[in-house]
Protein backbone atom coordinates (compact mmCIF):
# COMPACT_ATOMS: atom_id res chain seq x y z
CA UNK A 1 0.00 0.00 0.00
CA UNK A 2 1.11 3.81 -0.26
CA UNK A 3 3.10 4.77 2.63
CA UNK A 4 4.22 8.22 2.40
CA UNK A 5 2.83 11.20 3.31
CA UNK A 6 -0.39 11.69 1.34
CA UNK A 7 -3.86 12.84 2.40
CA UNK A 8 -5.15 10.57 5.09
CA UNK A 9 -8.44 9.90 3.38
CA UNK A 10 -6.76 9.02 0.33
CA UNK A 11 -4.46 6.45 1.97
CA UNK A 12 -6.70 3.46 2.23
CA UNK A 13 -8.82 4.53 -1.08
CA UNK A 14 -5.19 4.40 -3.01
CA UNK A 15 -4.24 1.30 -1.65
CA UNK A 16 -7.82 -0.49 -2.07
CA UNK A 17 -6.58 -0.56 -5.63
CA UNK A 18 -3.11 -2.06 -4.98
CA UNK A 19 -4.36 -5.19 -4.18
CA UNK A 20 -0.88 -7.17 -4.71
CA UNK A 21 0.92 -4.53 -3.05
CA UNK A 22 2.38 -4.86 -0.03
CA UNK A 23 2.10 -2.26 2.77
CA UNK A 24 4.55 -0.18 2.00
CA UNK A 25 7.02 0.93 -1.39
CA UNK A 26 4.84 -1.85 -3.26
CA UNK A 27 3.41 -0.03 -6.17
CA UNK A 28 4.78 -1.64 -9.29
CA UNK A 29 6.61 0.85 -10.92
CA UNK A 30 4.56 3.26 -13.35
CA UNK A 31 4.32 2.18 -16.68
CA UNK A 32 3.84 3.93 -20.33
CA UNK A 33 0.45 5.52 -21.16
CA UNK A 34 0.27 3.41 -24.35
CA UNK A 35 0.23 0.30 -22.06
CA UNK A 36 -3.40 2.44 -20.17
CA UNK A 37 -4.74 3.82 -23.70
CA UNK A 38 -3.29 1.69 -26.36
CA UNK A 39 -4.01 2.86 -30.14
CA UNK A 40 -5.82 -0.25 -30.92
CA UNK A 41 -7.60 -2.74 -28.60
CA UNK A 42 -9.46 -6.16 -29.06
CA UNK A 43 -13.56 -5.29 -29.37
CA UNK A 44 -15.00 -7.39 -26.76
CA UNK A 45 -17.35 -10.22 -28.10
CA UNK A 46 -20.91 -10.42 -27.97
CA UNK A 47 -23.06 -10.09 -25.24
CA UNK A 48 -23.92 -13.49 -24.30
CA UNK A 49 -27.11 -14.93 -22.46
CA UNK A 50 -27.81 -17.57 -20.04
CA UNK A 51 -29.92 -19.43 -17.99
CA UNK A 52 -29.53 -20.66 -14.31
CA UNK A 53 -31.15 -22.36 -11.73
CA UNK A 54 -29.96 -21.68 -8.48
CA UNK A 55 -30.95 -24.29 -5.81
CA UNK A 56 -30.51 -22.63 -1.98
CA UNK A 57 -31.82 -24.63 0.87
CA UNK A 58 -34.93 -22.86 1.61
CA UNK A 59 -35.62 -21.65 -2.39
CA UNK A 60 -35.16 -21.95 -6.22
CA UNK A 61 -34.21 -18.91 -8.08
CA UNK A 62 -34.32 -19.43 -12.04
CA UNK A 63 -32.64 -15.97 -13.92
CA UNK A 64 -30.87 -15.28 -16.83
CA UNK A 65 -27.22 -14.12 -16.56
CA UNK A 66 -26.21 -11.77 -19.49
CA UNK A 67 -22.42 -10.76 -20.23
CA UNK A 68 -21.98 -8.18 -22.09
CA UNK A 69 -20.59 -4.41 -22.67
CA UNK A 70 -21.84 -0.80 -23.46
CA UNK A 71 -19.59 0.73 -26.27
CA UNK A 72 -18.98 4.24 -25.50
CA UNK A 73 -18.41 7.06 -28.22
CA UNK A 74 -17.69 10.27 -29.28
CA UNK A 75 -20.49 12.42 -30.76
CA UNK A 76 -19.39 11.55 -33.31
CA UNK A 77 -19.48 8.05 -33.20
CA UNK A 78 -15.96 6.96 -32.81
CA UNK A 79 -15.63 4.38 -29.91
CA UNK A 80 -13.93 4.97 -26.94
CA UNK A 81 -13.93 2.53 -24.23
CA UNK A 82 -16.26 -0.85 -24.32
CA UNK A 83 -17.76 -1.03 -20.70
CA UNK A 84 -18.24 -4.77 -19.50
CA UNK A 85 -20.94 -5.72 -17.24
CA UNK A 86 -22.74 -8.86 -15.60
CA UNK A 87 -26.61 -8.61 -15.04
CA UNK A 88 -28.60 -11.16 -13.47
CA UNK A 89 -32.72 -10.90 -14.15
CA UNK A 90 -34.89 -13.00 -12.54
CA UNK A 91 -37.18 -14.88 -14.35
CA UNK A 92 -40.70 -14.71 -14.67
CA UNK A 93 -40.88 -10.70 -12.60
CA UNK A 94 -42.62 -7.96 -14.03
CA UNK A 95 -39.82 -5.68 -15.24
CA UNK A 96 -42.17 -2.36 -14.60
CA UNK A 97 -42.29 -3.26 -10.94
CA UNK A 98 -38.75 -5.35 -10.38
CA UNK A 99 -36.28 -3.37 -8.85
CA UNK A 100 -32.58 -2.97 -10.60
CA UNK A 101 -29.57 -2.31 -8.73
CA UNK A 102 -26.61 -1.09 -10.07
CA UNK A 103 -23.00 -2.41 -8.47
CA UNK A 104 -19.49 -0.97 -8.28
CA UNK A 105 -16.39 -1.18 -6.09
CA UNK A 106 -13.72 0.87 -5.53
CA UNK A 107 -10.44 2.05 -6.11
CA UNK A 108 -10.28 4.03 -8.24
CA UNK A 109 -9.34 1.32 -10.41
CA UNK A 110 -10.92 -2.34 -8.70
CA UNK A 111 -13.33 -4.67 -10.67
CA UNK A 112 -16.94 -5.29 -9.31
CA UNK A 113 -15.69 -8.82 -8.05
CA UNK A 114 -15.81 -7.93 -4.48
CA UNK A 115 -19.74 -7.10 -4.09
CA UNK A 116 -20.25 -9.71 -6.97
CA UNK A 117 -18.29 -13.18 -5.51
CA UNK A 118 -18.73 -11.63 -1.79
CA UNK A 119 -22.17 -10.30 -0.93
CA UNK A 120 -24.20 -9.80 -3.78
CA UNK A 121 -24.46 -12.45 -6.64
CA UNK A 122 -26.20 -15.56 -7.10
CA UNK A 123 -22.47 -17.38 -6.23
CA UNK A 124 -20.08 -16.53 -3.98
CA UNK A 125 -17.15 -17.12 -2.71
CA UNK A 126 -15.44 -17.69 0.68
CA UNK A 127 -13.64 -14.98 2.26
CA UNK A 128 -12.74 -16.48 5.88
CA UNK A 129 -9.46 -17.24 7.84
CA UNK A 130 -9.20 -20.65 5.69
CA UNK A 131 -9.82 -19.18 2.49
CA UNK A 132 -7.81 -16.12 2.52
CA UNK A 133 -5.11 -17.44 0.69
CA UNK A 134 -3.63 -17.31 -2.96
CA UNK A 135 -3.20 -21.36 -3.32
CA UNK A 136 -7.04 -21.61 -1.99
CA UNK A 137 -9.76 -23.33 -3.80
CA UNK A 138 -11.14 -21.19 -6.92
CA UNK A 139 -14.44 -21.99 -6.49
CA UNK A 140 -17.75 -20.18 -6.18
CA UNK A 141 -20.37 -21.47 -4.70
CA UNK A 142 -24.39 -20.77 -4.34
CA UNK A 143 -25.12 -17.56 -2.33
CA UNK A 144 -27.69 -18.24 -0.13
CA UNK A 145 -27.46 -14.36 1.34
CA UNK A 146 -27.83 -13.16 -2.59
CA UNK A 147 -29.90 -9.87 -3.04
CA UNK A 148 -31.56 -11.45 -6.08
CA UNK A 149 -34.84 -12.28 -4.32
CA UNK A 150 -35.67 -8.78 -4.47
CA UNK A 151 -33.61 -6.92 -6.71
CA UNK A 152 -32.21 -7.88 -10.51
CA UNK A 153 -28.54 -7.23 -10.43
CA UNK A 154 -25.92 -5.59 -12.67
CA UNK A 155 -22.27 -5.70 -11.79
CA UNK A 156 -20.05 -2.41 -13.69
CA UNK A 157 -16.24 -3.08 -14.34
CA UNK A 158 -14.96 0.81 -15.13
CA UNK A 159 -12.67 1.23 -17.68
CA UNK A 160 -9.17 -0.19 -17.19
CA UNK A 161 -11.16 -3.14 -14.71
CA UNK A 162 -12.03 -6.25 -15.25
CA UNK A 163 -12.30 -6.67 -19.03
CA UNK A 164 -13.45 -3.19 -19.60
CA UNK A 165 -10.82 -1.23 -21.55
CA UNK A 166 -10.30 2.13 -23.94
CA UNK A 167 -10.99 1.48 -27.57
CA UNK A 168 -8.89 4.71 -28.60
CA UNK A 169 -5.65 5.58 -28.24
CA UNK A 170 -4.12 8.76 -27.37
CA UNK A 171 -4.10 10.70 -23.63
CA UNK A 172 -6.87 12.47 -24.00
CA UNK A 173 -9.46 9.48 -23.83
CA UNK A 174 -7.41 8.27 -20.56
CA UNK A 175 -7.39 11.46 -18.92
CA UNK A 176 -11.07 11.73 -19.40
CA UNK A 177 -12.33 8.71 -18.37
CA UNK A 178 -9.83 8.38 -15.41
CA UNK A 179 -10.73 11.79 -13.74
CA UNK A 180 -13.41 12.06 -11.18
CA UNK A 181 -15.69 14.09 -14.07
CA UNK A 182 -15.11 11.67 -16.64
CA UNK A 183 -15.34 8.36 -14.64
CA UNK A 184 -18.91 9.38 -13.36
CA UNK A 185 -20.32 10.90 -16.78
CA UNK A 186 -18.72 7.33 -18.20
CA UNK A 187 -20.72 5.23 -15.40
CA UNK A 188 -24.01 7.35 -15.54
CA UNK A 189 -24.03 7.01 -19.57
CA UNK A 190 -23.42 3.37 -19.31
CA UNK A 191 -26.44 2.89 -16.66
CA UNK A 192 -28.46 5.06 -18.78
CA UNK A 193 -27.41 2.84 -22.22
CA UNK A 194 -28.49 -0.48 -20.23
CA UNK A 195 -31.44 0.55 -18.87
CA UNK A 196 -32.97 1.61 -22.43
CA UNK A 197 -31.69 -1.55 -24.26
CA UNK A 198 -33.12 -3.42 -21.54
CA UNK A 199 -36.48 -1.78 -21.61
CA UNK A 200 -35.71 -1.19 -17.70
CA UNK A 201 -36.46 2.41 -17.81
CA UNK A 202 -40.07 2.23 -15.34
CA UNK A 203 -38.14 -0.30 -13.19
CA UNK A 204 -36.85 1.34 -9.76
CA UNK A 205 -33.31 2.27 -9.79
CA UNK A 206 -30.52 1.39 -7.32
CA UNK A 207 -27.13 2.02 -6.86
CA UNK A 208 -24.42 0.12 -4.61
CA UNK A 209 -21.23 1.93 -4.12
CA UNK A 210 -18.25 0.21 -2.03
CA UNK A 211 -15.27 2.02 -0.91
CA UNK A 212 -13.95 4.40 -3.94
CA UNK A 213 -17.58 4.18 -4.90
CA UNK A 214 -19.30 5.21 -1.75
CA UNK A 215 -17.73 8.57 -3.20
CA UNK A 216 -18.94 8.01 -6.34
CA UNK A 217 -22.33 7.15 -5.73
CA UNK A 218 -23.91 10.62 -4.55
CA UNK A 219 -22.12 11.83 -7.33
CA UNK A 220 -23.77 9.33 -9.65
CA UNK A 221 -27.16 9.85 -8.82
CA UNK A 222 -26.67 13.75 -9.23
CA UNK A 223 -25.62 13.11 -12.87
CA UNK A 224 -27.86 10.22 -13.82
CA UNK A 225 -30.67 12.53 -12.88
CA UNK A 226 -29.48 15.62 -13.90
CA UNK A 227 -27.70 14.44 -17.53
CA UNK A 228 -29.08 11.24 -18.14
CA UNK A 229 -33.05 11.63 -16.84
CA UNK A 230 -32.71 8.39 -14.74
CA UNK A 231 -33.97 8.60 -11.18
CA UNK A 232 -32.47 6.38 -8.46
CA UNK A 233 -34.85 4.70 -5.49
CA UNK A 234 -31.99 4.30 -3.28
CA UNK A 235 -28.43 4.42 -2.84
CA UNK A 236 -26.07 1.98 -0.52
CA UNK A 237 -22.99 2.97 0.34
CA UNK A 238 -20.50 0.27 1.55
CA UNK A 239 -17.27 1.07 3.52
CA UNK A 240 -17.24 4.74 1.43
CA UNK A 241 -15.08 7.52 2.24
CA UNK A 242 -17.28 10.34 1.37
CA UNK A 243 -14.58 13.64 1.94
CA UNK A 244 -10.93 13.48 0.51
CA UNK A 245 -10.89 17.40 1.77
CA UNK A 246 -6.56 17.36 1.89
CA UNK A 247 -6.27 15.77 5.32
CA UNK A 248 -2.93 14.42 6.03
CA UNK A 249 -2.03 12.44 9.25
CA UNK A 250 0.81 14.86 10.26
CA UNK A 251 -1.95 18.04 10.28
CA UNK A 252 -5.38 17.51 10.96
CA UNK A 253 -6.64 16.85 14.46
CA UNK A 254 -9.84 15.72 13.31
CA UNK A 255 -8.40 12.65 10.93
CA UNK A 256 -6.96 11.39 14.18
CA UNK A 257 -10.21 11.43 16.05
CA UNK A 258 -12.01 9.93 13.43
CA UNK A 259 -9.42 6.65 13.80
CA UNK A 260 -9.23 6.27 17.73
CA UNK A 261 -12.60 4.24 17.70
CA UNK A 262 -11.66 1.91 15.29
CA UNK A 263 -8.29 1.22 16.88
CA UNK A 264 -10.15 0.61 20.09
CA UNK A 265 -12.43 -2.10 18.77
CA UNK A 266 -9.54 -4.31 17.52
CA UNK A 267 -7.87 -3.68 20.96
CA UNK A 268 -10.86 -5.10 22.79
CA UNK A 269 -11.85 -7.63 20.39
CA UNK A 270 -8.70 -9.70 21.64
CA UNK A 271 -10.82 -10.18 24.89
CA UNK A 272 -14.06 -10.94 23.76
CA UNK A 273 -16.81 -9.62 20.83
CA UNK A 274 -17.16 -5.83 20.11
CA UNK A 275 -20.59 -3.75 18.92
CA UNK A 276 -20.65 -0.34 18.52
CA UNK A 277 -22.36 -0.02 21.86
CA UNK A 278 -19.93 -0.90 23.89
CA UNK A 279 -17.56 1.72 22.17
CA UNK A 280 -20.16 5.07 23.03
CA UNK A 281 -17.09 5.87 25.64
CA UNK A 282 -14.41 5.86 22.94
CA UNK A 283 -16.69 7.48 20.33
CA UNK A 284 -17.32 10.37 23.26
CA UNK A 285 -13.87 10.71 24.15
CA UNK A 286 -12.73 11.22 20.22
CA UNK A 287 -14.88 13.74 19.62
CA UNK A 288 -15.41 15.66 22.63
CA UNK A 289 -11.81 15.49 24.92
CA UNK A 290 -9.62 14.47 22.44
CA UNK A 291 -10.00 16.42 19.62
CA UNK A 292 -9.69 19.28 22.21
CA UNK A 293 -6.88 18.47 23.42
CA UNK A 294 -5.60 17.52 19.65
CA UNK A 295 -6.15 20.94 18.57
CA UNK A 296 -4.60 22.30 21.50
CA UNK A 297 -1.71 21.38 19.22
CA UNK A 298 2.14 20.20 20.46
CA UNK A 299 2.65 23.57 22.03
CA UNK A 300 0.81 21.97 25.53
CA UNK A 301 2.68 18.96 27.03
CA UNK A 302 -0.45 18.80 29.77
CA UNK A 303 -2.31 17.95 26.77
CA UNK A 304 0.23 16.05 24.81
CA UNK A 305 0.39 14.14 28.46
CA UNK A 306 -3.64 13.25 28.56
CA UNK A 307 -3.73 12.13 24.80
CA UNK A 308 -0.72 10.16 25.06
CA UNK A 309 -2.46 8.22 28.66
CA UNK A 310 -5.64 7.83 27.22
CA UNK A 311 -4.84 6.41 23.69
CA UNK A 312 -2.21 4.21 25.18
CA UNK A 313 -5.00 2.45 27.40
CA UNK A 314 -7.53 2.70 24.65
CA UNK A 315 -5.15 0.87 22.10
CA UNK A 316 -3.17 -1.03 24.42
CA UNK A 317 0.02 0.40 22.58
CA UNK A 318 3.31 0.82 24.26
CA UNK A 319 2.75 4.25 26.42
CA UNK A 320 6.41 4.88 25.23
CA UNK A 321 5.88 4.37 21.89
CA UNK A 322 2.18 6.46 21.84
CA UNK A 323 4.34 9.17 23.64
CA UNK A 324 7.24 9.30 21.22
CA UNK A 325 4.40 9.84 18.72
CA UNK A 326 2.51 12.47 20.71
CA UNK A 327 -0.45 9.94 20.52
CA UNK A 328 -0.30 10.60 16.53
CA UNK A 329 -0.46 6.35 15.67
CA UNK A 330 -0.80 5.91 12.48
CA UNK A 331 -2.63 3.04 11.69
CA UNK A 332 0.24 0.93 9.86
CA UNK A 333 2.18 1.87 13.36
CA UNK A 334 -0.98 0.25 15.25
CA UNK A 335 -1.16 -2.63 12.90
CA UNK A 336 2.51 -3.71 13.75
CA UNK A 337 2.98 -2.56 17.30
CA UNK A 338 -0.51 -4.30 18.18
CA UNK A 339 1.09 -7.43 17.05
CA UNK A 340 4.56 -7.30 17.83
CA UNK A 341 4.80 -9.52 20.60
CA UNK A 342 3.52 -12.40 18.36
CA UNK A 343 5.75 -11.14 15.27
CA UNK A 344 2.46 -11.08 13.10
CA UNK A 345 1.05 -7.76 11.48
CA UNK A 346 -2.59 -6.60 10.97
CA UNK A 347 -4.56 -5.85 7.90
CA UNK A 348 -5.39 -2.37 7.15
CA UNK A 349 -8.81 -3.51 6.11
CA UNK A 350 -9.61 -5.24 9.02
CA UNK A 351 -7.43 -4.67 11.98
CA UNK A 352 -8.75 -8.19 13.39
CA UNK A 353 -7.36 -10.09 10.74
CA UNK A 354 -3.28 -10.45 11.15
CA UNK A 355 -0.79 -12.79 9.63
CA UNK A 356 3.44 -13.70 10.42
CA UNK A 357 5.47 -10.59 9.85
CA UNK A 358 7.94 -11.47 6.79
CA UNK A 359 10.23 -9.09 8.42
CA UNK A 360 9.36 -8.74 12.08
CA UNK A 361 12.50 -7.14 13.00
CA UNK A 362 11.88 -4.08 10.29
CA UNK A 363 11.50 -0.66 11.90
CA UNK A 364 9.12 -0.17 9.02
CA UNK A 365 5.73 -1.40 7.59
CA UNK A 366 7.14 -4.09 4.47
CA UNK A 367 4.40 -6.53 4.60
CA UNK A 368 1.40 -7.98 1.99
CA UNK A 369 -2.08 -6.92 2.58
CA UNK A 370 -3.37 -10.10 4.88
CA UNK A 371 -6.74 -10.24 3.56
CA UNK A 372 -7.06 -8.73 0.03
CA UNK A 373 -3.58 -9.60 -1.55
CA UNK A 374 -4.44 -13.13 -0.01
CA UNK A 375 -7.78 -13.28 -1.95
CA UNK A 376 -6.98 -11.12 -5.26
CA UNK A 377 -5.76 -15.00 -6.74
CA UNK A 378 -8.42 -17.31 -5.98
CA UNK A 379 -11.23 -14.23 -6.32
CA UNK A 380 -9.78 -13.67 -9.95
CA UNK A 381 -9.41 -17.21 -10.96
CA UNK A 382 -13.24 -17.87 -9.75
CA UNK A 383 -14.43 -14.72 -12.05
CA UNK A 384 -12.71 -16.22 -15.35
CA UNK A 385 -14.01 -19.21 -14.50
CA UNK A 386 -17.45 -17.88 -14.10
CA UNK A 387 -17.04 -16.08 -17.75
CA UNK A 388 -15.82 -19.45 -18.98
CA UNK A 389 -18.11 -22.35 -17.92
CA UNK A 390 -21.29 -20.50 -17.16
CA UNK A 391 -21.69 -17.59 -18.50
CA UNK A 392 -20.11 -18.52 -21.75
CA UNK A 393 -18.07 -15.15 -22.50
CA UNK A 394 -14.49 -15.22 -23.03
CA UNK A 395 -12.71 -11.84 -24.07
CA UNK A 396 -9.41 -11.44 -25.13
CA UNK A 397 -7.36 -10.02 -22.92
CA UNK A 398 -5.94 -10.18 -19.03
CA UNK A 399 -9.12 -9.75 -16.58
CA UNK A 400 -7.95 -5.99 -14.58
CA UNK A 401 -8.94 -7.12 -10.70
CA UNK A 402 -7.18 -4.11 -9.58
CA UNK A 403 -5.40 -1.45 -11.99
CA UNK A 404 -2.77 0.02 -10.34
CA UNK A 405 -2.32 2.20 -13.36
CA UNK A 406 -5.19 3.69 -13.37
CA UNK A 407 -4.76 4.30 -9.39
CA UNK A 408 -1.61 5.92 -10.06
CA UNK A 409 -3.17 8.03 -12.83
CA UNK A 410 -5.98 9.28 -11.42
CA UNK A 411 -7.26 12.89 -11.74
CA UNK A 412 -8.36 13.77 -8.53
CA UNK A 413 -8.79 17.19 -10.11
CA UNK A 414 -7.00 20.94 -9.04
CA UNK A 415 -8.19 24.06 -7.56
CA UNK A 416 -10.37 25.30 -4.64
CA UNK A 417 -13.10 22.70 -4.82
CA UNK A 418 -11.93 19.35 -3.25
CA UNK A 419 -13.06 16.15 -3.75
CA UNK A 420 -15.90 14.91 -1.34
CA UNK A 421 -19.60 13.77 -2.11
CA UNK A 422 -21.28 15.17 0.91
CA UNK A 423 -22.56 18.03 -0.85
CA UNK A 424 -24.22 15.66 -3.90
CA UNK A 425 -25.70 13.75 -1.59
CA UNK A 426 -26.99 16.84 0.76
CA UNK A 427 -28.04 17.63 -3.07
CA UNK A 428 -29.53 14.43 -4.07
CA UNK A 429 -31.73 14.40 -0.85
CA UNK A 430 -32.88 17.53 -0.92
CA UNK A 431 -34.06 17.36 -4.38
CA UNK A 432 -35.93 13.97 -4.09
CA UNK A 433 -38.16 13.23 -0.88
CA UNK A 434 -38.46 9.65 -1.98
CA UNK A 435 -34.71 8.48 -2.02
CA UNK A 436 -33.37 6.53 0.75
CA UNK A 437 -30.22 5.75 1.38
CA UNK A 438 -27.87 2.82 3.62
CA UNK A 439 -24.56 3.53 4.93
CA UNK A 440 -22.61 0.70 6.13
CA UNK A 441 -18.60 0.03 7.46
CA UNK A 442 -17.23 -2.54 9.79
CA UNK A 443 -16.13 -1.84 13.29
CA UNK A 444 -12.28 -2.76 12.31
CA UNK A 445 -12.01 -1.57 9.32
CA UNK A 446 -8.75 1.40 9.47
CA UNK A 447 -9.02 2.32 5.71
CA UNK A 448 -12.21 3.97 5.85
CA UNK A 449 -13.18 4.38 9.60
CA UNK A 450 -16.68 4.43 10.34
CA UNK A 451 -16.45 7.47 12.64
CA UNK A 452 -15.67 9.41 9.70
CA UNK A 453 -18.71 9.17 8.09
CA UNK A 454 -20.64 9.49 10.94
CA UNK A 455 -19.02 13.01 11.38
CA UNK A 456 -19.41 13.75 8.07
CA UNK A 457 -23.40 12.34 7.84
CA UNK A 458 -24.30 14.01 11.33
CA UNK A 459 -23.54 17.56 9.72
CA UNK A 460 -26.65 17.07 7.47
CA UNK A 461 -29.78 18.52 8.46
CA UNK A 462 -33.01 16.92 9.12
CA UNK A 463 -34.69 19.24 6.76
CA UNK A 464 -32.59 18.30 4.01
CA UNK A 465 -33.53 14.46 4.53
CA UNK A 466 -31.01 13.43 7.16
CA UNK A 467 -34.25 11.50 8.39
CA UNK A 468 -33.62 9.34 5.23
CA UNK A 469 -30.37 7.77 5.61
CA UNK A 470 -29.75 5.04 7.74
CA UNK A 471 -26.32 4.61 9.22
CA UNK A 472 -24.97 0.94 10.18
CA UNK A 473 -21.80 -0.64 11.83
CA UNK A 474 -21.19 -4.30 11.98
CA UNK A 475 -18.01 -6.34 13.14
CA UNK A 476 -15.61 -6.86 10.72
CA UNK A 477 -13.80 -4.93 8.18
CA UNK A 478 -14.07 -2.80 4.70
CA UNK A 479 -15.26 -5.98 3.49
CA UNK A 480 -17.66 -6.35 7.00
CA UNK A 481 -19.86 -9.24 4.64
CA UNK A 482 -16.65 -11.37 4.94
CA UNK A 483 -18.49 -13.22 8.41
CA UNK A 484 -21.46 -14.50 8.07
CA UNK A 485 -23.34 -13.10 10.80
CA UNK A 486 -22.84 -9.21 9.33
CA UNK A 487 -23.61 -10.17 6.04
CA UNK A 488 -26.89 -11.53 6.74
CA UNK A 489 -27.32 -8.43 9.12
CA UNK A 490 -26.74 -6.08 6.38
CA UNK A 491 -28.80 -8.12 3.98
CA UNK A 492 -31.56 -7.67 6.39
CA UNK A 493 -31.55 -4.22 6.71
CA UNK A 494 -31.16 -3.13 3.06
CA UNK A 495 -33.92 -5.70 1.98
CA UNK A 496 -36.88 -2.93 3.26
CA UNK A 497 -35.67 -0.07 0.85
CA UNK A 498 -36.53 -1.95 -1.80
CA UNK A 499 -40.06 -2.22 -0.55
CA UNK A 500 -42.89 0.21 -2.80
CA UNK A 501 -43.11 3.34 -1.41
């Protein structure tokens, strides 16, 4: 993952896409822009439909599975980037009535396979302990949790993901498509495209965003309404990390707050399990004492003292090495001091999770990512073999889990307006008295901390529709629908916003 000094909310967003990274100088290094936007590129085939019988315990669900792509152009006609996609339709539902939900992950830069082969799609793959590792079996198996009982399901690979990739050459076509502007027009036209060659237009419309695309979902429902006349139902944001506002670890006292809660939970769920409940004394303290005291700033040792005593008991770091740090622990520090003793490190995406330290006597953080660089194999080789054996699609090409060019490429745009969503969805809400939206994160997840968002959500008003979004925290990590227990939680409580309203 990307260690040096860059905003704090950007951290775990840039490393999401990194997925074979390790946790620190692992980016491979950059490579040409012909290999991003090369001046020819293999059309992908034709869309291809099938149809399934899935046979759960309790239920049979028979759907069609289409993969396919949206070719995007100029006005003038001349292709740009193909846009893959996998949509699952239930059979036999009245497609004016049937809801449709829209799914991306993060990055920028990471295939759909996360929501598809972990929480949302008709199979699914394993993602405990015992699976999380490269030589593990490749095989997806029936989803019993899937959200196709009440929604039809269409899983978006961006550009430069999965098999998605530019059809023109140049920088121009590149820059557009991997800038915050250009990836969300891209998305929103590609939504649009599918829901008229689909006839899908009367169905209602949702979107699920996880990580990079918690950001981008506000965002998208802005411009699908606004540019593309498509209105969205609801919106469910997974793990996001809706403010990049320029926070850096070294300067903002309210980045650390937002992490000490988080840090907390994986401390005490060495002695038993954690809820949010039983961390209302750490949430106070964060944003009432501490962040007082943090912006009291390193010109007051009697403050420096009380953060350094109270985050040392709350993490259960070294009190010497919390006040060497004037309680500033970042969270690859906390990951590898946690864990010292037992010469193992923690993941980023869920402190919980930890594996043997390949170099326990390192000063520094030079380690894999335990959970996703242990997955990205057998995750990848279960999605070609999906395409191959039953789906019956088979594009050219390497299949883009994670792009770490496009990561590295990004244009996260310049000037006075910084990149958060907050407003679009203050926006969004405002503007539509019948969206709803879910906001979900895991307890231990230190890439995108759930008290962030809460900060960030509590600043909305109820008269813009605050009233409207519902705000959840389950154990686990970014990927919280890794155990079984939170996945069927969070399955439970998105299942009533797609009742009629």
């Amino acid at each position: 993952m990307f260690p040096r000094r860059i905003p704090i909310q950007l951290l775990p967003l840039l490393a999401a896409c990194l997925l074979a990274g390790g946790a620190r100088a692992q980016a491979p290094p950059p490579q040409p822009a012909s290999a991003a936007a090369p001046a020819t590129a293999a059309r992908l085939p034709p869309d291809a439909t099938t149809r399934h019988t899935l046979d759960l315990p309790d239920r049979t669900l028979r759907f069609t599975a289409t993969a396919g792509s949206v070719t995007l152009a100029t006005a003038q006609g001349t292709p740009q980037a193909a846009i893959a996609y996998i949509a699952y339709q239930l059979e036999g539902a009245d497609p004016q009535t049937r809801p449709v939900t829209f799914a991306i992950n993060g990055g920028p830069g990471a295939a759909s396979t996360w929501l598809h082969l972990g929480l949302l799609g008709p199979w699914r793959m394993k993602m405990d302990a015992q699976a999380a590792a490269p030589s593990a079996p490749a095989v997806a198996e029936p989803n019993a949790l899937t959200w196709l009982d009440f929604t039809d399901l269409v899983f978006i690979d961006p550009v430069g993901t999965g098999y998605s990739r530019f059809l023109a050459g140049g920088e121009d076509v590149r820059k557009r498509l991997w800038s915050i502007r250009g990836d969300i027009d891209s998305l929103a036209e590609t939504i649009r495209r599918w829901l008229d060659q689909n006839r899908r237009l009367a169905s209602p419309k949702f979107l699920v965003g996880e990580s990079y695309s918690g950001f981008r979902g506000p965002r998208l429902v802005r411009a699908l309404s606004s540019a593309q006349g498509v209105g969205i139902s609801g919106l469910v944001l997974v793990s996001p990390v809706l403010d990049f506002g320029g926070r850096s670890t070294a300067f903002d006292p309210v980045a650390w707050a937002t992490y000490l809660p988080t840090m907390a939970a994986a401390m005490r769920a060495k002695q038993g399990p954690v809820t949010r409940e039983s961390l209302a004394d750490v949430e106070a303290y964060a944003a009432s004492d501490y962040l007082v005291d943090l912006v009291r700033g390193e010109r007051d040792p009697a403050a420096i003292e009380r953060r350094v005593a109270r985050v040392a008991a709350l993490t259960g770091l070294d009190p010497e090495l919390v006040r060497r740090r004037h309680s500033h622990v970042t969270s690859y520090e906390f990951l590898r001091e946690r864990n010292r003793d037992t010469e193992r490190v923690g993941s980023s995406y869920d402190a919980t999770v930890t594996m043997p330290n390949p170099f326990p006597l390192s000063v520094e953080s030079t380690y894999p990512e335990p959970t996703t660089d242990a997955l990205a194999a057998p995750f990848t080789s279960a999605m070609l073999d999906i395409y191959a054996r039953r789906l019956n699609w088979q594009p050219d090409g390497q299949y883009e889990l994670a792009n770490g060019t496009a990561n590295r490429q990004w244009d996260w745009g310049a000037g006075r307006v910084r990149p958060e969503a907050v407003s679009a969805l203050r926006t969004a809400l405002a503007l539509d008295p019948r969206l709803h939206v879910l906001v979900a994160h895991g307890l231990f997840d230190l890439t995108a901390p759930y008290f962030a968002t809460k900060m960030l959500l509590d600043q909305i008003p109820l008269s813009t529709g605050a009233d409207r979004i519902q705000f959840v925290v389950y154990p686990g990590g970014h990927m919280f629908y890794s155990r079984d227990d939170s996945r069927a939680a969070f399955r439970g409580a998105a299942a009533p916003l797609y009742a009629p309203r």
